[in-house]
C-alpha atoms as a PDB file:
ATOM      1  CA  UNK A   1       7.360  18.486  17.921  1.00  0.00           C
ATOM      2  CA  UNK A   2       6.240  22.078  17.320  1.00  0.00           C
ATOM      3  CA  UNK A   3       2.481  22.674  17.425  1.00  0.00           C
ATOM      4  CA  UNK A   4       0.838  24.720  14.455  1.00  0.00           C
ATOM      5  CA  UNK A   5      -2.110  27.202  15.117  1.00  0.00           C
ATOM      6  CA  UNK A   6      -4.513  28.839  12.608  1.00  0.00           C
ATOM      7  CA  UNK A   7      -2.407  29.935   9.658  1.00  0.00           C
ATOM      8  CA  UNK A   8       0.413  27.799   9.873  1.00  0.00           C
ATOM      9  CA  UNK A   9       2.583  29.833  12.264  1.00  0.00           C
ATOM     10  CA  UNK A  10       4.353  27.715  14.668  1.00  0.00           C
ATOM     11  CA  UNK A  11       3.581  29.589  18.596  1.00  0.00           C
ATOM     12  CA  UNK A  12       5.039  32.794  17.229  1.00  0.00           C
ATOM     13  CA  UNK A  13       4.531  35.634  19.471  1.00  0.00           C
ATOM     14  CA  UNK A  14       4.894  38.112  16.451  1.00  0.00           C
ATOM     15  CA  UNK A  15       2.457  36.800  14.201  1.00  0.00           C
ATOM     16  CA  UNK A  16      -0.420  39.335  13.099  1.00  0.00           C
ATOM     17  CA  UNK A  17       1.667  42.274  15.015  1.00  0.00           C
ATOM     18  CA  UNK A  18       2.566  44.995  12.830  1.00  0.00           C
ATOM     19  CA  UNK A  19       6.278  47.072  13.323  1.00  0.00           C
ATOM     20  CA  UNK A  20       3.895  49.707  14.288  1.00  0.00           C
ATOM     21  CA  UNK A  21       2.684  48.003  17.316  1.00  0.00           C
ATOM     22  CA  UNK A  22       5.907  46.771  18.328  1.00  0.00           C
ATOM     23  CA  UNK A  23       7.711  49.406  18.650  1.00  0.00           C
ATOM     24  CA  UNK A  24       4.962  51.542  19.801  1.00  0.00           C
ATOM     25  CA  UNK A  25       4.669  49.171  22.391  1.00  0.00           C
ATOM     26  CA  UNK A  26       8.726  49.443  23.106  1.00  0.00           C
ATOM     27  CA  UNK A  27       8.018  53.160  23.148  1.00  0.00           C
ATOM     28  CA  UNK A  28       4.936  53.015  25.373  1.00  0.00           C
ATOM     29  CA  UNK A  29       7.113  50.510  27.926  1.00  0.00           C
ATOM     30  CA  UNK A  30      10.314  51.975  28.164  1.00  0.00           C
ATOM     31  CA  UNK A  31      10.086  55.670  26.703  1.00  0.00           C
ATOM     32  CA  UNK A  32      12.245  56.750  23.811  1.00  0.00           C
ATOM     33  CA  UNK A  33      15.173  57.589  26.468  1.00  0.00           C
ATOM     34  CA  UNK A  34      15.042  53.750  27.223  1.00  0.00           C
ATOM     35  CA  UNK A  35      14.833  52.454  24.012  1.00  0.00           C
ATOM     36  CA  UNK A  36      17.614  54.445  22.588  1.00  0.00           C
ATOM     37  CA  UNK A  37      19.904  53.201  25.601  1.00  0.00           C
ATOM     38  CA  UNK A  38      18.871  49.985  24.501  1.00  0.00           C
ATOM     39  CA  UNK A  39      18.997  49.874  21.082  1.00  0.00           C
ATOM     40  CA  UNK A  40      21.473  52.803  20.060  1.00  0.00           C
ATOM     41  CA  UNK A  41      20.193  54.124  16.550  1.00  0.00           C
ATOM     42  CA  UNK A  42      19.724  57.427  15.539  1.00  0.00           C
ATOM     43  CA  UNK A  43      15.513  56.567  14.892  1.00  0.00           C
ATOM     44  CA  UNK A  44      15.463  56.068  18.678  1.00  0.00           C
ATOM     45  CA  UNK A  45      18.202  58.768  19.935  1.00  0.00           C
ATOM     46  CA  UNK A  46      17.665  61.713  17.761  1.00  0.00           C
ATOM     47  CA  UNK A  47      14.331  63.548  17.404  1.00  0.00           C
ATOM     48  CA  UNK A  48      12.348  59.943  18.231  1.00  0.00           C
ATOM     49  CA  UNK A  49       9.014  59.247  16.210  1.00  0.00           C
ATOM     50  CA  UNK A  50       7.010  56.253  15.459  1.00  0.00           C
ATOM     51  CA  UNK A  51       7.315  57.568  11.801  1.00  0.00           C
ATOM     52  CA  UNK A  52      11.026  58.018  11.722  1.00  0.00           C
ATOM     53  CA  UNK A  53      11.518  54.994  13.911  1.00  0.00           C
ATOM     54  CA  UNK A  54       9.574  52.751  11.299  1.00  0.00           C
ATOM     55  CA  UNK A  55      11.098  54.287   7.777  1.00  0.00           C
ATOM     56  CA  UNK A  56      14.526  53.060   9.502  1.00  0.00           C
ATOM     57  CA  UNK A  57      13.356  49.512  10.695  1.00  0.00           C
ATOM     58  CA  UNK A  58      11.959  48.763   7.709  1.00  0.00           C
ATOM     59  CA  UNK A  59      15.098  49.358   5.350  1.00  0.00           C
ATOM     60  CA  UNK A  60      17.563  47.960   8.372  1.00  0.00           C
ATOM     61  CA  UNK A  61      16.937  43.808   8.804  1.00  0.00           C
ATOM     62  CA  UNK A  62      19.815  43.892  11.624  1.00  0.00           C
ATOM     63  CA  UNK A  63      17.878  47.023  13.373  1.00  0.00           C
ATOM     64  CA  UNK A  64      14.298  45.151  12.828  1.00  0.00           C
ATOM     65  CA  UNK A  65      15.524  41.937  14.318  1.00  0.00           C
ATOM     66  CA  UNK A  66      17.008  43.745  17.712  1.00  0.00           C
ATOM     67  CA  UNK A  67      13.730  45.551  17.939  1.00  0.00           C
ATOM     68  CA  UNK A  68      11.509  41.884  17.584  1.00  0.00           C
ATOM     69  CA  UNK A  69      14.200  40.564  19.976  1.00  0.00           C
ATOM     70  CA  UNK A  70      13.578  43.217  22.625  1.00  0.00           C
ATOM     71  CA  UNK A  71      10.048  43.326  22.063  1.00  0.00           C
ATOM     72  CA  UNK A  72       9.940  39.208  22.768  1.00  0.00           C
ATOM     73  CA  UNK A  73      12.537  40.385  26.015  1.00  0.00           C
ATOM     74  CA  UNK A  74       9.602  42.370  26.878  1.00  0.00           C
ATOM     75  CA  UNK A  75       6.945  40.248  26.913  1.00  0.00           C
ATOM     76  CA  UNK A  76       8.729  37.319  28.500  1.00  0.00           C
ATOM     77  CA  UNK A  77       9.267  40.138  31.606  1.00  0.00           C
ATOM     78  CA  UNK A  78       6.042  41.334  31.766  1.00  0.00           C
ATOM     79  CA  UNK A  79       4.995  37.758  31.851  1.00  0.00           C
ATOM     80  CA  UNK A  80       7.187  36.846  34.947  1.00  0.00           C
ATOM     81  CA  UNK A  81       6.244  39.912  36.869  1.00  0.00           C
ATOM     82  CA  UNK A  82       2.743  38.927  36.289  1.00  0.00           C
ATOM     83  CA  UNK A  83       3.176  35.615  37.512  1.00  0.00           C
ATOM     84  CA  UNK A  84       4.610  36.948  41.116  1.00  0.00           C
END
């Protein structure tokens, strides 16, 4: 059974987060360096912006969907470093 909150969104982490804050978040956690090692596109590699970074994600499903998966990475570590 999966438990609905305000809005209909079942427990998802992402809900009301823009791109914007997600991967200025990555940004802000990792650095640009670390991000691009992670995820190896050019927005993230080459000349790195929020701006340039976005304009990509939001044309590229496959590069979105890496970039919610290692933001959700991200929070599950902070979450367990927390909790030590």
């Amino acid at each position: 059974m999966v438990t609905t909150e305000a809005g209909g969104q079942p427990r998802n982490p992402l809900h009301g987060l823009t791109l914007e804050t997600i991967v200025t978040a990555l940004a802000e956690n990792y650095g640009w360096d670390g991000l691009g090692e992670r995820i190896p596109v050019r927005c993230f590699t080459t000349d790195p912006s929020v701006a340039s970074s976005l304009k990509f994600l939001r044309k590229t499903p496959w590069a979105r969907e890496k970039v919610e998966g290692l933001y959700l990475f991200m929070l599950r570590e902070q979450r367990r470093q927390q909790a030590r």
